[in-house]
Protein backbone atom coordinates (compact mmCIF):
# COMPACT_ATOMS: atom_id res chain seq x y z
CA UNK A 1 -6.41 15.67 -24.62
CA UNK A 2 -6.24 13.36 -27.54
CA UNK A 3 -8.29 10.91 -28.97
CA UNK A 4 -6.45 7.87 -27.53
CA UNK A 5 -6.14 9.39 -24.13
CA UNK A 6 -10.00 9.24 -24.10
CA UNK A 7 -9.69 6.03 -24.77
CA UNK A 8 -8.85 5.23 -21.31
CA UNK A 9 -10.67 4.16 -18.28
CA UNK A 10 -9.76 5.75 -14.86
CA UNK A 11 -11.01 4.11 -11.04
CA UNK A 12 -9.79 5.93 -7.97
CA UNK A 13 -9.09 3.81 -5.03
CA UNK A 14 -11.64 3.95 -1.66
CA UNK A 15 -9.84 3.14 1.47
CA UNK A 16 -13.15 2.49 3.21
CA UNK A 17 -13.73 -0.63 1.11
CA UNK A 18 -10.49 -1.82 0.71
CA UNK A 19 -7.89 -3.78 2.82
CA UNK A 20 -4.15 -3.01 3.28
CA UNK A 21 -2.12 -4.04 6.24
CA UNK A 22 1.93 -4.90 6.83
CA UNK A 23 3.19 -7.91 8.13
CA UNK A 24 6.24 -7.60 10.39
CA UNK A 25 8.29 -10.30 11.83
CA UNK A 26 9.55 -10.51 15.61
CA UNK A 27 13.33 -12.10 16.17
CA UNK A 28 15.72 -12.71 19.31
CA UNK A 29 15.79 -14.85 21.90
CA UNK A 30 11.84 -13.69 23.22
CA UNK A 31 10.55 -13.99 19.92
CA UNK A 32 8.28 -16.73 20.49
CA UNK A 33 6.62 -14.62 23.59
CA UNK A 34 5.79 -11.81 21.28
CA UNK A 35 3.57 -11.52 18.61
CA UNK A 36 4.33 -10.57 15.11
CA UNK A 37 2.42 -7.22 14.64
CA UNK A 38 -0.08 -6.38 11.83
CA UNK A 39 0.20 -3.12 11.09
CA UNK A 40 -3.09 -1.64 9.11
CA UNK A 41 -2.79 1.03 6.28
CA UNK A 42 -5.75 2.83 6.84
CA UNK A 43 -5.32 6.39 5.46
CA UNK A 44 -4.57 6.57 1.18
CA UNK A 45 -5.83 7.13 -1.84
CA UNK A 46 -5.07 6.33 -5.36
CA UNK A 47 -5.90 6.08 -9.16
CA UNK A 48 -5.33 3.44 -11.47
CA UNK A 49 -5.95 4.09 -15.35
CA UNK A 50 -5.91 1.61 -18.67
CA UNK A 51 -7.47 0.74 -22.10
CA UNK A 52 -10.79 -1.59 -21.34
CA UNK A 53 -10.22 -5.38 -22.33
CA UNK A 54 -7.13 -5.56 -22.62
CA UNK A 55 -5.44 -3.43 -19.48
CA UNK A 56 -3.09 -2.02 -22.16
CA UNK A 57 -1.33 1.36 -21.31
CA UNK A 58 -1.94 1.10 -17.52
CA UNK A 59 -1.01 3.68 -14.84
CA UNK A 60 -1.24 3.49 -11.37
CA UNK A 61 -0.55 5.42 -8.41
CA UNK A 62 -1.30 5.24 -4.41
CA UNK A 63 -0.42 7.70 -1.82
CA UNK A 64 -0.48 7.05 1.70
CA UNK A 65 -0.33 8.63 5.23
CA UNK A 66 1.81 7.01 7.28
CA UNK A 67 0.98 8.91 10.47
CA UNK A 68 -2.69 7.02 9.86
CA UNK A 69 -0.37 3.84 10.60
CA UNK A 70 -2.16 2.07 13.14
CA UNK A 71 -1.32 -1.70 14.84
CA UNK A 72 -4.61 -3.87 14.06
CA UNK A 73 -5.21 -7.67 16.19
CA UNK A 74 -5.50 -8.77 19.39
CA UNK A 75 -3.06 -6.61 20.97
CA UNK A 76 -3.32 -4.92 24.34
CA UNK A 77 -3.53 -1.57 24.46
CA UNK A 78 -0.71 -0.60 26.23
CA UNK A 79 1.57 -2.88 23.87
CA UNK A 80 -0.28 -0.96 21.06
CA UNK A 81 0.40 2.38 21.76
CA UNK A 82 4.26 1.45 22.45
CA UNK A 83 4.62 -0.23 19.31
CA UNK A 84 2.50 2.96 17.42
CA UNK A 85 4.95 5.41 19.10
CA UNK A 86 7.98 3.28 17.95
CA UNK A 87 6.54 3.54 14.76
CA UNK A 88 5.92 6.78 13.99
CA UNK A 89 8.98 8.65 15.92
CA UNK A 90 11.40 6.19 15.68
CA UNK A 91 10.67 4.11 12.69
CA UNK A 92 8.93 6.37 9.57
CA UNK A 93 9.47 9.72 11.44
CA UNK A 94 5.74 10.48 10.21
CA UNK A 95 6.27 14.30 10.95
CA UNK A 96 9.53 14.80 8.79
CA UNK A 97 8.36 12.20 6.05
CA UNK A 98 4.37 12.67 5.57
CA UNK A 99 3.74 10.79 2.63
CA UNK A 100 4.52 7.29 1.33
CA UNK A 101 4.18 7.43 -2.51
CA UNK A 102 3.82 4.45 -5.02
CA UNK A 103 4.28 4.98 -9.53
CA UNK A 104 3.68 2.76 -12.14
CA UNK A 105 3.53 3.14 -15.66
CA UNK A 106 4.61 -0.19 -16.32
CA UNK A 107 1.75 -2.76 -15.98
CA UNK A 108 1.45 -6.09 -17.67
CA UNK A 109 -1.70 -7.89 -17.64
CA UNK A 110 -2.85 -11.40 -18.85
CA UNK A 111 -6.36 -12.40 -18.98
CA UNK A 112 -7.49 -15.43 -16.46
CA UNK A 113 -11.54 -15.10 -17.46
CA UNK A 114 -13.95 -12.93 -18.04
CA UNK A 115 -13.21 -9.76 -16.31
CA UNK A 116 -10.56 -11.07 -14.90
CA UNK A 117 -6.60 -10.68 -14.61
CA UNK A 118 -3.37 -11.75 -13.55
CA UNK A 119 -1.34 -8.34 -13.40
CA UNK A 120 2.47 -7.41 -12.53
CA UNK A 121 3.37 -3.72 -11.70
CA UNK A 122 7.04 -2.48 -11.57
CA UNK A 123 7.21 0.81 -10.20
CA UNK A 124 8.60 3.76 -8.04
CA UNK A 125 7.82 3.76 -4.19
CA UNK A 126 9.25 6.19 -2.13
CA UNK A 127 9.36 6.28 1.58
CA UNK A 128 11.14 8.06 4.43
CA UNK A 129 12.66 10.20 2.12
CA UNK A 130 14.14 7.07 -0.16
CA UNK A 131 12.93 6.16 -3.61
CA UNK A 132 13.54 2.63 -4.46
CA UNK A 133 13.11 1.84 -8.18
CA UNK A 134 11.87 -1.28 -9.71
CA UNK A 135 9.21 -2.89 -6.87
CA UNK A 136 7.85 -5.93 -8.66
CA UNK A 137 4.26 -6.53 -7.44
CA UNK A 138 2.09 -9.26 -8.51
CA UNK A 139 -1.49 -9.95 -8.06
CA UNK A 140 -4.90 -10.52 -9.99
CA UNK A 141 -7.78 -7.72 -10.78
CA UNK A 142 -11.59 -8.22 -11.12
CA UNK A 143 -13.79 -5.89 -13.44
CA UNK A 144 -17.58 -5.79 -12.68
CA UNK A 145 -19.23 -3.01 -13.87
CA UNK A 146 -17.91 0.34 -12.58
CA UNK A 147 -16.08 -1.27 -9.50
CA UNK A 148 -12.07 -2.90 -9.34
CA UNK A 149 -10.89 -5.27 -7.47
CA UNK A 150 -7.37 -5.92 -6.78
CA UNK A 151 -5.95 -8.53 -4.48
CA UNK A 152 -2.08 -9.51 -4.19
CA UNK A 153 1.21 -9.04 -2.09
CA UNK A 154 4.83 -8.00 -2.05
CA UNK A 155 7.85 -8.12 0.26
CA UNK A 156 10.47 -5.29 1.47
CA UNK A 157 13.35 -4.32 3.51
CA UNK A 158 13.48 -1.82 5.88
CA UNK A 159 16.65 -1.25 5.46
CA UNK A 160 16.20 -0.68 1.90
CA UNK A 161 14.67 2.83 2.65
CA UNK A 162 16.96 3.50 5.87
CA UNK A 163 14.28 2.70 8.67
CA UNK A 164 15.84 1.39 11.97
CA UNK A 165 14.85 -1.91 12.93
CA UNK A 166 12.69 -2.11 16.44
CA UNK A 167 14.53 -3.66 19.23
CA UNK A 168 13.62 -3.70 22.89
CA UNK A 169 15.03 -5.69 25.95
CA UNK A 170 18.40 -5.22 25.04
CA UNK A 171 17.76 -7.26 21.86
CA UNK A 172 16.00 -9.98 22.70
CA UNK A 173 13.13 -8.85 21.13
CA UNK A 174 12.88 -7.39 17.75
CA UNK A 175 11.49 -6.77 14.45
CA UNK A 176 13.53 -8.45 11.22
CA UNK A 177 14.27 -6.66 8.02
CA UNK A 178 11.62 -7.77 5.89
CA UNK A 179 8.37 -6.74 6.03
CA UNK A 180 5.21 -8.28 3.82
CA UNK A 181 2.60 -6.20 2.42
CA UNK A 182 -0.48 -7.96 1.40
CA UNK A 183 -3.50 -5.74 -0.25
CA UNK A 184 -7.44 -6.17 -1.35
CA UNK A 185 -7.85 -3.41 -2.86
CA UNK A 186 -11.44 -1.55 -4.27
CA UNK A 187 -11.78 1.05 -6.86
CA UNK A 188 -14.91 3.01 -8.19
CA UNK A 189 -14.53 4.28 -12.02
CA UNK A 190 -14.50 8.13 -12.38
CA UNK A 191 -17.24 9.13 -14.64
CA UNK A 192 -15.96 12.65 -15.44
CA UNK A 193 -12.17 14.02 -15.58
CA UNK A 194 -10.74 15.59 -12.82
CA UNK A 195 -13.52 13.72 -10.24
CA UNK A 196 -10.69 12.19 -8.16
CA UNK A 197 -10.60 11.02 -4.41
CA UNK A 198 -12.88 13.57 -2.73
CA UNK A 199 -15.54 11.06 -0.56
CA UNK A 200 -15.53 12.04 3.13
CA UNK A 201 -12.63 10.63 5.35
CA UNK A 202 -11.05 9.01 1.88
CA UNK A 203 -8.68 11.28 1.44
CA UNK A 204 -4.72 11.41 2.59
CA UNK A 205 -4.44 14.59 4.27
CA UNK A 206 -1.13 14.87 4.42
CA UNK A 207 -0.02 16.27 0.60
């Protein structure tokens, strides 16, 4: 490893502290006597790498397990387990697609205040078996210590990575194309090379 490669610092993410959920959107006719589901991402890990200060040279990378997928909110329980089963058979096909993978190595970063940062990541995510290149995400990151914070949102289509589109009653009720992802993210910094994601019930276990 060189010299400038030890330059860099390295945080691996901890589901258990963080928030990430999807926002769908019901359409048709019953719209308005449905709710628009929150689906919590509940099962990933990640690491995220850079030169201190300045956030030059940035890497990131988050893997998740969709069949951890789970409906979060006030919904009843019989609605959630439909919607869960939809999901996971119909939707990601969990079983034939068990990871949902996300690459950057092109970060941008401008500083906002001490320790803090308004950041852009374009990047790689592939899911159900599709790669989609160039996902712009934007948010802002918070340095204290030996902790990251990251907080920010993006927007997809389903269609974009060939997943049907829910629809029940004959159409009048279903889910539309885009879906918004909105994240609060925590990281702990890795101390030594090669610690990695490896605190109980953190890790995706579905490689």
């Amino acid at each position: 490893m060189g010299e400038s490669e030890n330059n860099l610092v390295r945080y691996r993410l901890v589901a258990g502290e963080s928030r990430f959920a999807v926002q769908a959107f019901a359409a048709g006719m019953l719209h308005a006597f449905g709710h628009d589901p929150v689906i919590e991402i509940r099962d990933f890990e990640g690491e995220v790498e850079f030169e201190p200060e300045t956030l030059a040279r940035a890497r990131l990378e988050v893997r998740v397990n969709p069949a951890a997928l789970g409906v979060g909110g006030e919904v009843k329980e019989k609605d959630r387990l439909e919607i869960e089963r939809m999901m996971h058979e119909d939707v990601l096909e969990s079983a034939q697609y068990p990871l949902i993978v996300f690459k950057s190595g092109n970060v941008t970063a401008a500083r906002l205040g001490k320790g803090r940062y308004r950041v852009r990541a374009i990047g790689d995510l592939t899911m159900h078996g599709v790669t989609q290149n160039n996902l712009w995400i934007h948010g802002e990151a918070t340095l204290s210590d030996d902790r990251l914070r990251a907080q920010g949102e993006f927007t997809l289509k389903q269609t974009d990575f060939k997943l049907k589109l829910v629809s029940v009653a004959g159409g009048a009720l279903k889910v539309k194309d885009e879906l918004k992802f909105t994240f609060d993210l925590a990281g702990r910094k890795s101390e030594a090379e090669g610690e990695g994601s490896k605190d109980e019930g953190e890790a995706v276990q579905a490689k």
